[in-house]
Protein backbone atom coordinates (compact mmCIF):
# COMPACT_ATOMS: atom_id res chain seq x y z
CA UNK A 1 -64.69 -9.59 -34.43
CA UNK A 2 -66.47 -7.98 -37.67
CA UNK A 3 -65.42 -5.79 -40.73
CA UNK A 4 -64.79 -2.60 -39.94
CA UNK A 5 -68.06 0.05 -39.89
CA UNK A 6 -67.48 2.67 -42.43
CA UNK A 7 -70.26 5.23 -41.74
CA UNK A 8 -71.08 7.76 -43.70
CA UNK A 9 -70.56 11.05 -41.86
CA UNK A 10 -73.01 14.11 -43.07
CA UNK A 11 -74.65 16.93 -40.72
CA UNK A 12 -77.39 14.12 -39.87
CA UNK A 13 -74.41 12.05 -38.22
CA UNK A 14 -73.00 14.77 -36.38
CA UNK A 15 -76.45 15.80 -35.11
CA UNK A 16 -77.13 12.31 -34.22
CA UNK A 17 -74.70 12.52 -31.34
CA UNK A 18 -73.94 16.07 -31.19
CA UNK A 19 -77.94 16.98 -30.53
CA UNK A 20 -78.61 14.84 -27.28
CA UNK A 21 -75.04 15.94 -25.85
CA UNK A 22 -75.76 19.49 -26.71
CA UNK A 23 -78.82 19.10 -24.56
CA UNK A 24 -77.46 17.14 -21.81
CA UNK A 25 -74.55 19.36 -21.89
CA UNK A 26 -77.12 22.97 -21.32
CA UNK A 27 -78.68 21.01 -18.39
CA UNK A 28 -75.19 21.08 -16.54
CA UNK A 29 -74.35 24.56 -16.22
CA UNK A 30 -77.93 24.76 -14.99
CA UNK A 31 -76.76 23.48 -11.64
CA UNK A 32 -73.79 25.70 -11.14
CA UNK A 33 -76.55 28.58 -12.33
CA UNK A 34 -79.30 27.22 -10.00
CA UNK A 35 -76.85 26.68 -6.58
CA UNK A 36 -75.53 29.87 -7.58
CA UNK A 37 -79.12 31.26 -7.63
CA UNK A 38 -80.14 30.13 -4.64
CA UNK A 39 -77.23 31.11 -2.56
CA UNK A 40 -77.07 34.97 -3.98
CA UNK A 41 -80.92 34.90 -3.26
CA UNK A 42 -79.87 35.32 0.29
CA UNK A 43 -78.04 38.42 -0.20
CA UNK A 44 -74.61 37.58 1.03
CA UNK A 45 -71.10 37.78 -0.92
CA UNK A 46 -69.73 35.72 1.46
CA UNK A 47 -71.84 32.48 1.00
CA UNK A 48 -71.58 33.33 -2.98
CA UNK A 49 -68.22 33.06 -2.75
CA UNK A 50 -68.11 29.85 -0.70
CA UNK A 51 -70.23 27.88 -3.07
CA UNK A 52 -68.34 29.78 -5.87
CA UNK A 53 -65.14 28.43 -5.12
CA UNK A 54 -65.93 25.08 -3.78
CA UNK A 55 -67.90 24.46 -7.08
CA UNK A 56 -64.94 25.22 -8.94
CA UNK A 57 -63.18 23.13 -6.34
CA UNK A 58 -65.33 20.16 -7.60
CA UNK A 59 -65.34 21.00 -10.58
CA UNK A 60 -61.47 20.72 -11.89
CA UNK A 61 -61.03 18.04 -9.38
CA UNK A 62 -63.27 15.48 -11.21
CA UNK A 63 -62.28 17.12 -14.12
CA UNK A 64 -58.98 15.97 -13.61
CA UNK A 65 -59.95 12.67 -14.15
CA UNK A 66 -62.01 13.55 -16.86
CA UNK A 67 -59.63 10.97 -18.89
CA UNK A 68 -62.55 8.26 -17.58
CA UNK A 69 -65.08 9.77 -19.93
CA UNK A 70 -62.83 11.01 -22.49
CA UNK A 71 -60.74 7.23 -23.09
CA UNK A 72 -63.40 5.29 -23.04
CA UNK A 73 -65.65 7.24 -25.31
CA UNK A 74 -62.88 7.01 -27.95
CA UNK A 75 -61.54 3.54 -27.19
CA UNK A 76 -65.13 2.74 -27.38
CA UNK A 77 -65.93 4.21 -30.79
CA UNK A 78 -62.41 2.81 -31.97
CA UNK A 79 -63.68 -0.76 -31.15
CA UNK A 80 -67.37 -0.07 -32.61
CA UNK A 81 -65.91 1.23 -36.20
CA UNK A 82 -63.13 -2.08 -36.22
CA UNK A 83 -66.00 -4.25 -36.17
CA UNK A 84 -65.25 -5.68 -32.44
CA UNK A 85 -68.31 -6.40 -30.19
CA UNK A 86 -66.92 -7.23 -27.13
CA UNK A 87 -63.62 -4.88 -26.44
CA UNK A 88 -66.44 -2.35 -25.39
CA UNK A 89 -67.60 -4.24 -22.13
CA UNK A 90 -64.13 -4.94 -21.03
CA UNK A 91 -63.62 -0.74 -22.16
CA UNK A 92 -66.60 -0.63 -19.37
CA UNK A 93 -64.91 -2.52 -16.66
CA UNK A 94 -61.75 -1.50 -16.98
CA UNK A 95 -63.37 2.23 -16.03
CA UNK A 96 -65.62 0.99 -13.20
CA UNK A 97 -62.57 0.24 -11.55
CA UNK A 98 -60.41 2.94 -11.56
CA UNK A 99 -63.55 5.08 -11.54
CA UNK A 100 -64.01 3.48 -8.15
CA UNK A 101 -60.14 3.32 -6.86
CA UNK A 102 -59.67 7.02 -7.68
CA UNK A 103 -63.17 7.59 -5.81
CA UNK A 104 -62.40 5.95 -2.96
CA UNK A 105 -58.39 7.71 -2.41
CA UNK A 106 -60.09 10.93 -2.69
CA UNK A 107 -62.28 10.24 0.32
CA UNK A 108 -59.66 9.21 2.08
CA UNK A 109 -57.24 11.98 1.72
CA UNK A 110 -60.01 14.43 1.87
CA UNK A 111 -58.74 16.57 4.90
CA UNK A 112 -55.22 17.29 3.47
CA UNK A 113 -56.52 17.86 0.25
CA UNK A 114 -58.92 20.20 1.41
CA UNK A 115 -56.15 21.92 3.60
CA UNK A 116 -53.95 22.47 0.12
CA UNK A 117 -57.19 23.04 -1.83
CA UNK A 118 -57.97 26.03 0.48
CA UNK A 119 -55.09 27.63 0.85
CA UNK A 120 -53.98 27.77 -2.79
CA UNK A 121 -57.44 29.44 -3.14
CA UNK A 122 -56.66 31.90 -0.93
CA UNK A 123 -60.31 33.22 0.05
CA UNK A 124 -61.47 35.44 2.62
CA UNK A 125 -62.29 33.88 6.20
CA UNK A 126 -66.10 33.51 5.54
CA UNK A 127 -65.68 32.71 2.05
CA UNK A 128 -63.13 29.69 3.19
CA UNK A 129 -65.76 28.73 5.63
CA UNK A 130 -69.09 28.36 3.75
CA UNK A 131 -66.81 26.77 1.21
CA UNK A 132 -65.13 23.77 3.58
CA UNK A 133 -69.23 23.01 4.66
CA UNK A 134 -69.66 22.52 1.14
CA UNK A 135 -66.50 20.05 0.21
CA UNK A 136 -66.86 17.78 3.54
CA UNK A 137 -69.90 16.80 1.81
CA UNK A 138 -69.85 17.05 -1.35
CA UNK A 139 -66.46 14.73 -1.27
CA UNK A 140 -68.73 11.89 -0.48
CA UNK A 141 -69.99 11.68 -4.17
CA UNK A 142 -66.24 11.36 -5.81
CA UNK A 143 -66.81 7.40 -7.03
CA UNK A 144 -70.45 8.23 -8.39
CA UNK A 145 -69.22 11.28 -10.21
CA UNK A 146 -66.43 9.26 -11.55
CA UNK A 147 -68.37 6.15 -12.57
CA UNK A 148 -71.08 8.71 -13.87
CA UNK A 149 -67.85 10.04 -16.60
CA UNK A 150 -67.08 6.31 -17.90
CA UNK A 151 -70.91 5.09 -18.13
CA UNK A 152 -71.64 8.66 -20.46
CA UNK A 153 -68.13 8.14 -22.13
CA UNK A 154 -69.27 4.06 -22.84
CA UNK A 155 -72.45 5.40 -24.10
CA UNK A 156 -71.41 8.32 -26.38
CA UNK A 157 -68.72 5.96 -27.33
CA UNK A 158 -71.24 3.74 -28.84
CA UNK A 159 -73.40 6.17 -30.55
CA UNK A 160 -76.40 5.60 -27.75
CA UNK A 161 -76.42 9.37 -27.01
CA UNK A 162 -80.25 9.16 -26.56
CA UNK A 163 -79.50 7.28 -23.81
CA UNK A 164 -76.37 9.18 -22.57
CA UNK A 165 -78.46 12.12 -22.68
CA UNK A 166 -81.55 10.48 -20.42
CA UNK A 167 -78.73 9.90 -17.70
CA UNK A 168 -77.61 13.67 -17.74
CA UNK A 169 -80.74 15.35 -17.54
CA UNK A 170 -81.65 13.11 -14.79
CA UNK A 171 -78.82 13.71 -13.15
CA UNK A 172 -79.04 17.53 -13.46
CA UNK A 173 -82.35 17.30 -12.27
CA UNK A 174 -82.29 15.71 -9.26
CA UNK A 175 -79.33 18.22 -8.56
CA UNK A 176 -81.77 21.35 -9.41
CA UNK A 177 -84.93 20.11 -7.49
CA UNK A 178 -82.70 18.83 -4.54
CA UNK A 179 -80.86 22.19 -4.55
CA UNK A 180 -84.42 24.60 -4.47
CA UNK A 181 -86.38 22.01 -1.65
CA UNK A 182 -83.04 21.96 0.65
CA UNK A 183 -81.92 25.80 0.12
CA UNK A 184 -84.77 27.76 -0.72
CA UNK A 185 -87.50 25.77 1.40
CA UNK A 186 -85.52 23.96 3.81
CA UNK A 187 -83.45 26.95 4.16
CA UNK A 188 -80.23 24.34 4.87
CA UNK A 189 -77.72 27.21 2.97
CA UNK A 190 -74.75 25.61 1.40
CA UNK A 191 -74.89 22.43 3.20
CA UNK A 192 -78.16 21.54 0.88
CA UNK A 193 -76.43 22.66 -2.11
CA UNK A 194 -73.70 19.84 -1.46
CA UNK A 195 -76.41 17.10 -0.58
CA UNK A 196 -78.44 17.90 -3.76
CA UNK A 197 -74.78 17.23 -5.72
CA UNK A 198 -74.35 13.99 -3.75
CA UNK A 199 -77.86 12.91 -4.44
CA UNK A 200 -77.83 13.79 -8.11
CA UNK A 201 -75.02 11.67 -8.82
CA UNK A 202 -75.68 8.63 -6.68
CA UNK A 203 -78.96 8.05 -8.19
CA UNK A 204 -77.36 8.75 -12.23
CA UNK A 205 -74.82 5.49 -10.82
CA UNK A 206 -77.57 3.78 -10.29
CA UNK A 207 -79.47 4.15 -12.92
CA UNK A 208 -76.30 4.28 -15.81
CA UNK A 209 -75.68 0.80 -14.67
CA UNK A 210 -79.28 -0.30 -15.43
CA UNK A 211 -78.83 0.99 -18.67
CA UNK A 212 -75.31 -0.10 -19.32
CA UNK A 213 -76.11 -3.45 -18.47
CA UNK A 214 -78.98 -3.63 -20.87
CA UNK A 215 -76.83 -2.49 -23.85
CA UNK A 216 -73.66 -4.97 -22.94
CA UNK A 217 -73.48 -8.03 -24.79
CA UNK A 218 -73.61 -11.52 -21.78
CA UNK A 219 -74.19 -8.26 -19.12
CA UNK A 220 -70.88 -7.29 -17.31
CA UNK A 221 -69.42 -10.67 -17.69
CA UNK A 222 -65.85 -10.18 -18.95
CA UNK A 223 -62.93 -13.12 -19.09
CA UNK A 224 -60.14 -12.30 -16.76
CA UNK A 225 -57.75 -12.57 -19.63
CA UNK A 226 -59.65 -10.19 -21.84
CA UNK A 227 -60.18 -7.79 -19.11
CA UNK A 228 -56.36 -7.66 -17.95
CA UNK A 229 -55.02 -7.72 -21.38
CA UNK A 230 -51.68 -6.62 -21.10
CA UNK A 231 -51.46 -4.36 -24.25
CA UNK A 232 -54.71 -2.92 -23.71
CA UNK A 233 -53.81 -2.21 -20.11
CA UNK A 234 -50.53 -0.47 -21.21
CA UNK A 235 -52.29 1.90 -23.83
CA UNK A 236 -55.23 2.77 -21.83
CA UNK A 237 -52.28 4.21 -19.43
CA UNK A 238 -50.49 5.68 -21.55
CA UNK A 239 -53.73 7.51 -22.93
CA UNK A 240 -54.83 8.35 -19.41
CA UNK A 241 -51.72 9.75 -18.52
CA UNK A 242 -51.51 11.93 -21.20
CA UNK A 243 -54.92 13.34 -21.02
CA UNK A 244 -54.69 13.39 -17.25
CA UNK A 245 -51.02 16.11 -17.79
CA UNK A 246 -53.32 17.68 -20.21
CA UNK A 247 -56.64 18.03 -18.17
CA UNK A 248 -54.25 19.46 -15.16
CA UNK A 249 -52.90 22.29 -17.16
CA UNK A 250 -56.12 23.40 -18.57
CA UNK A 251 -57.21 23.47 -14.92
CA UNK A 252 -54.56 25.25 -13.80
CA UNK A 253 -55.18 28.48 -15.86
CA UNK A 254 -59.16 27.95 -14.24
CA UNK A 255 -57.78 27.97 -10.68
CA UNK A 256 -54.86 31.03 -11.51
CA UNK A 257 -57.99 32.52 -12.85
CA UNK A 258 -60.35 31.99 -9.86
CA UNK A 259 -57.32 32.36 -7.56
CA UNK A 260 -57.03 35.70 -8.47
CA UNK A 261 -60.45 36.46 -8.50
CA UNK A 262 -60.60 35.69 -5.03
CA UNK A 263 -57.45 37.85 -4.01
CA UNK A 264 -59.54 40.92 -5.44
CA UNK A 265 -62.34 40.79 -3.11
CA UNK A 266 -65.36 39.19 -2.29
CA UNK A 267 -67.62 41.13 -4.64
CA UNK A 268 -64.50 40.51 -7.79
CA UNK A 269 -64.92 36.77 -6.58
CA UNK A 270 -68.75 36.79 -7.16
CA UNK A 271 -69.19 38.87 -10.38
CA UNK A 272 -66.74 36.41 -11.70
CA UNK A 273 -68.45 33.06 -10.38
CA UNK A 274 -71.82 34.56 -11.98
CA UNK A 275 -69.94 35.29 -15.08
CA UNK A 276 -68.16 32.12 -14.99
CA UNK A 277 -71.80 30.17 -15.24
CA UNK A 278 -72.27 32.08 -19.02
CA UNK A 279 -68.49 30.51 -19.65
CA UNK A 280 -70.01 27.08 -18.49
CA UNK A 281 -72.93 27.49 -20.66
CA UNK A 282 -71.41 28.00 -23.82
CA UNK A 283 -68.77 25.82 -23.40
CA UNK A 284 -70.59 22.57 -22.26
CA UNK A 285 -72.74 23.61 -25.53
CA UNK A 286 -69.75 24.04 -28.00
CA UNK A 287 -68.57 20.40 -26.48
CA UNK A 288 -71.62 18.46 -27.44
CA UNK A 289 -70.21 19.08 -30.88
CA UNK A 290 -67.23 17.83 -29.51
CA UNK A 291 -68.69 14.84 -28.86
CA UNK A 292 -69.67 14.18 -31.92
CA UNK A 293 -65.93 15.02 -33.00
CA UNK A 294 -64.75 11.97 -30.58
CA UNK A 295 -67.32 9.56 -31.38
CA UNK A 296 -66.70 9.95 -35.27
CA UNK A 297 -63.15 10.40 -35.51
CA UNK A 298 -62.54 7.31 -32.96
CA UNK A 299 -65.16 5.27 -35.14
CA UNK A 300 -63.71 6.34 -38.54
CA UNK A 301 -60.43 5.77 -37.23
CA UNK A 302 -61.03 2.56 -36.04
CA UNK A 303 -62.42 2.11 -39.79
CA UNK A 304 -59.58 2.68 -41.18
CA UNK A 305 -61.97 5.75 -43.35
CA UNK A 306 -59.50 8.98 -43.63
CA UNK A 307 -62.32 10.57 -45.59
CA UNK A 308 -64.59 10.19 -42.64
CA UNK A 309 -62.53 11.18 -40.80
CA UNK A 310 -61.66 14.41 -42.64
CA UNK A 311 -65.55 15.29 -42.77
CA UNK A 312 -66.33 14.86 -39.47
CA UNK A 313 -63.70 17.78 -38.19
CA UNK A 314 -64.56 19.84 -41.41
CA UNK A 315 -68.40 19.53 -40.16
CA UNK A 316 -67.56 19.94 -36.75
CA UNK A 317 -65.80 22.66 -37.12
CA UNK A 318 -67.89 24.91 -39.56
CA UNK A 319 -71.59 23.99 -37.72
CA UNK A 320 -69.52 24.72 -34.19
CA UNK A 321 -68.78 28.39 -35.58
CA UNK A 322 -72.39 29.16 -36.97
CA UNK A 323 -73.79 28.06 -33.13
CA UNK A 324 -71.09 30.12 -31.22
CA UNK A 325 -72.45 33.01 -33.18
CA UNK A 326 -75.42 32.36 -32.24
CA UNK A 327 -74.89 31.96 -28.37
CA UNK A 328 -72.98 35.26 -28.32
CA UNK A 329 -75.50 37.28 -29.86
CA UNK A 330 -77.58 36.18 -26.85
CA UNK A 331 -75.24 36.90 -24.32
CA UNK A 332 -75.03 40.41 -25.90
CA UNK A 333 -78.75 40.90 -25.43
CA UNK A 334 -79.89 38.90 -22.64
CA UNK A 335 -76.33 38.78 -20.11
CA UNK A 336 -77.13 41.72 -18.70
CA UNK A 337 -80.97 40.79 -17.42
CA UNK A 338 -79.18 37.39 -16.16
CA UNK A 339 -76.67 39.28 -14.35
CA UNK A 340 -79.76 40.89 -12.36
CA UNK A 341 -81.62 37.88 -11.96
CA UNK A 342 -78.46 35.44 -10.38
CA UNK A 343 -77.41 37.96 -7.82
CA UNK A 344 -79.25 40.30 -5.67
CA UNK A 345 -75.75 42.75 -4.54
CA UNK A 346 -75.93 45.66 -6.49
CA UNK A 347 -71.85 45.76 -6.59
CA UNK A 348 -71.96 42.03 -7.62
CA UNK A 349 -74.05 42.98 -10.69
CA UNK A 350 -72.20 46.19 -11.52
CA UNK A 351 -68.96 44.60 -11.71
CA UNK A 352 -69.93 41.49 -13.58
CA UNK A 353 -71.50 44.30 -16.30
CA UNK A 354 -68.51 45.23 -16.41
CA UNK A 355 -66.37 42.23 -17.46
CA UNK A 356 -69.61 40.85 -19.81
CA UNK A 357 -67.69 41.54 -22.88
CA UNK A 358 -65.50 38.86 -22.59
CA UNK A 359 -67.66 36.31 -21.94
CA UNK A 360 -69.67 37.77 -25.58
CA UNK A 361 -66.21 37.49 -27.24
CA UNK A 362 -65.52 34.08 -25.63
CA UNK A 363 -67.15 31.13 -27.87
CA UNK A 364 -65.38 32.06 -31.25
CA UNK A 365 -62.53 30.70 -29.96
CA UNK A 366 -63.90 28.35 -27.98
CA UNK A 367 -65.23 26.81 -31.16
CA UNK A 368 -61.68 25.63 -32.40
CA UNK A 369 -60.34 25.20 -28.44
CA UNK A 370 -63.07 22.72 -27.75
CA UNK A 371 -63.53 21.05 -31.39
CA UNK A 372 -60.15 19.82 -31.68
CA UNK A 373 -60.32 18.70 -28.16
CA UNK A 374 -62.56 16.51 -29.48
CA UNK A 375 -60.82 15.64 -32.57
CA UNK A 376 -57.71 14.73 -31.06
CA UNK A 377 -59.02 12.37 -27.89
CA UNK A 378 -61.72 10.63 -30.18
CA UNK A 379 -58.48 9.81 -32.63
CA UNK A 380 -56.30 9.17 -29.37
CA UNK A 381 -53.45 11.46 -29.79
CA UNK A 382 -53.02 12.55 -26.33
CA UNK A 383 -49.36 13.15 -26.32
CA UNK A 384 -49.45 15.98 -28.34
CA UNK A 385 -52.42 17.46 -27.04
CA UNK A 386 -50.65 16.91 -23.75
CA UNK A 387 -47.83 18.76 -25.00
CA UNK A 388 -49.80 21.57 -26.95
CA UNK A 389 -52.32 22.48 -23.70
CA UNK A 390 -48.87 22.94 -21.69
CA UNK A 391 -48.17 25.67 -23.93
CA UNK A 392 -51.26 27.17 -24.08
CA UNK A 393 -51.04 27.19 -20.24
CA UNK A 394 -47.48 29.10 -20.62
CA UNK A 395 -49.34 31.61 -22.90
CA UNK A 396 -52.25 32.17 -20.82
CA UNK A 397 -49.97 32.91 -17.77
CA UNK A 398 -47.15 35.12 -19.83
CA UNK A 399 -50.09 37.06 -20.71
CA UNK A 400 -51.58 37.65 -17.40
CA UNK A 401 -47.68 38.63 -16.20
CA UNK A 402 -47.72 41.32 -18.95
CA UNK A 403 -50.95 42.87 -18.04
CA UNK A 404 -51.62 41.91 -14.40
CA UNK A 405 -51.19 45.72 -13.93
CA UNK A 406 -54.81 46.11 -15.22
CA UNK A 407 -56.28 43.94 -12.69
CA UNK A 408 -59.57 41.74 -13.40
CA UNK A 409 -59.32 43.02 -16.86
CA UNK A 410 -55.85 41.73 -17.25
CA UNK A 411 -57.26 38.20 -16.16
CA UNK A 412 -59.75 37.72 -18.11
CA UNK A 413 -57.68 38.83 -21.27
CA UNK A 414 -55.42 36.14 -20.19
CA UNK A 415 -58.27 33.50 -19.81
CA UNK A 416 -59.20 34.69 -23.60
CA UNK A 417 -55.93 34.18 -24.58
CA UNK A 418 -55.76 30.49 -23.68
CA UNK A 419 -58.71 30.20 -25.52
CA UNK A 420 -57.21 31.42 -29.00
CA UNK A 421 -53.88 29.64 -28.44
CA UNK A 422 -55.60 26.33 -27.28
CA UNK A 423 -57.15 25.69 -30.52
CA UNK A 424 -54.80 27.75 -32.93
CA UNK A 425 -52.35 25.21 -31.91
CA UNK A 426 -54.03 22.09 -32.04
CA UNK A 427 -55.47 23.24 -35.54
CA UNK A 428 -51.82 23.88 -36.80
CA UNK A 429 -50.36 20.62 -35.47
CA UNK A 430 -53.77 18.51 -37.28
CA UNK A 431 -52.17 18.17 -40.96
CA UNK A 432 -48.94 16.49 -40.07
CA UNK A 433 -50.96 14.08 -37.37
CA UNK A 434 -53.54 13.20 -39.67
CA UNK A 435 -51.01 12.25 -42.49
CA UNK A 436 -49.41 10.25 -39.74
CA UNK A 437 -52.03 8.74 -38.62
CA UNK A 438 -53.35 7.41 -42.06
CA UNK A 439 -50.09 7.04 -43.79
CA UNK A 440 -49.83 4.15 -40.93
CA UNK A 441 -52.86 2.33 -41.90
């Protein structure tokens, strides 16, 4: 155990982390873009609305435990700014495991969660169908995916996003080639699309534990009694558990909102998945910044530096806004030309025109939604985030009730609604739980 780190925090910190996230971050859309590319090449609704839903299928279900990533980046930074050098390689283990627990019970319950997945979606019969192809396979990849969140979480966590960013792009990579040589060349349809996913991942395990291993102090080797240590144990629960309630109400609102989608048609269901990729894109970008938000508020917190702390969400915030601005200006000008290029359907493209707007309007708020994401997990207070995301979920389906009666419009004016009351209440709760926090310390 040494002194606490007190760094100093300027746009050069933030950068530091927030830069190689940011890029890692653009890479991952890329897949959903490139899958859904490849698919709506071959000029079928159907098979665009397979891959469409069981992407988002795949999507909130490892996001559910994104708490892997999102923990042990913070508990991480936490132990880097107290000065402790080796709480991070227990912080490691501790992951691998449940990483590989939670893995391994979603293989094995795979055909009755499939059977509830599917139904709740409530897709057409060939949408239903390319989409179960697509999850019998793609299921295989759950404990690589999951390890994949704690090795980037470990590695953010210690300000090594250089390397956390090597492992990304290679994953997304692999996913993007794999996906063009089995779909496009191959011509294996959505089957390939799930094999390049299951490939990607498998080798980013591999090689995340090459690098991990480099960067831990005596490798993985841990002492039983620092590994199990009971208080540890108890608050990485209580964290989980908290950001797991959390993580399962923002995906609710995503599956309402593809749910419904769905119910509207094929053509509704695809305009929305190709819209849905612009969503992805700016909002993987606005949370490399978050990144930086956990890494530096869990490292000045663990300082014991209130001041850093305070500067990192004031520079979070304010260089968040100026690049949201940014990436909706392009949207404006360019959506419409990306519309044309991801789907071939003439009705697909006309009705995702249609709904652009909101995806334009959509990263202003997101700014404040995702940046005190990151400010609250990076300084651990995932009870009330818990309890604030629950009632921006209540919001964002009281406001689809009162305009449901204007259809696809209706839901994506609820969607934008969870955005605004996401981070307008997290930014109204921050005073009172940053004087707590530091009036404690």
């Amino acid at each position: 155990m040494h002194a606490p780190v007190h760094p100093r925090i300027g746009s050069r910190q933030v950068f530091a982390i927030a830069g190689p996230a940011m890029v890692a971050n653009l890479t991952t859309p890329l897949i959903g873009v490139v899958s859904t590319t490849a698919i709506g090449r071959l000029d079928d609704a159907a098979l665009l609305g397979g891959v469409a839903i069981a992407s988002v299928i795949f999507d909130c279900l490892f996001w559910l435990f994104g708490f892997l990533r999102m923990s042990t980046l913070a508990f991480t930074a936490q132990s880097l700014g107290a000065g402790d050098t080796r709480e991070p390689t227990a912080i490691l283990a501790r992951g691998f495991i449940v990483a590989g627990l939670i893995g391994a019970a979603l293989i094995a319950l795979q055909l009755p969660l499939a059977a509830v997945l599917f139904d709740l979606m409530g897709g057409s019969e060939g949408v239903t169908r390319a989409a179960k192809t697509y999850f019998k396979i793609r299921i295989w990849s759950s404990p690589f995916a999951l390890a994949n969140y704690v090795i980037l979480g470990w590695l953010i966590g210690q300000a090594r996003a250089n390397s956390a960013l090597l492992l990304q792009v290679v994953i997304n990579l692999v996913n993007m080639a794999a996906t063009i040589l089995l779909v496009l060349i191959y011509d294996t349809g959505i089957a390939g699309a799930a094999i390049a996913a299951l490939l990607s991942e498998a080798v980013g395990f591999a090689l995340g534990v090459i690098v991990c291993r480099h960067y831990a102090d005596s490798g993985f080797a841990v002492p039983y009694g620092t590994l199990l240590d009971r208080e540890k144990l108890l608050r990485m629960l209580a964290v989980n558990s908290d950001i797991l309630i959390r993580t399962a109400a923002l995906i609710a609102a995503f599956l309402f909102f593809t749910a419904k989608g769905a119910q509207a048609g094929d053509v509704t269901l695809a305009a929305n998945s190709v819209l849905n990729n612009f969503l992805l894109v700016s909002a993987f970008f606005l949370d490399g910044l978050a990144n930086a938000a956990q890494q530096l508020c869990g490292r000045t917190l663990g300082a014991r530096d209130p001041k850093g702390f305070a500067d990192s969400t004031r520079l979070v915030l304010l260089w968040g806004l100026g690049f949201a601005v940014v990436v909706a200006v392009l949207f404006a000008l360019f959506g419409p030309a990306l519309i044309d290029f991801m789907t071939a359907s003439d009705d697909v493209r006309r009705t995702a025109r249609e709904f652009l707007p909101f995806v334009v309007l959509a990263p202003i708020p997101g700014v404040f939604a995702f940046g005190f994401d990151g400010i609250y997990i990076g300084a651990t207070w995932a009870r009330e985030m818990r309890n604030l995301m629950l009632a921006s979920l209540a919001i964002f389906l009281g406001t689809w009730w009162a305009l449901q009666s204007f259809g696809n419009a209706g839901l994506w004016s609820a969607l934008m609604a969870s955005y605004v009351s996401r981070g307008g209440l997290q930014a109204a709760r921050y005073p009172a739980q940053f004087r707590a926090t530091f009036s404690k310390r």
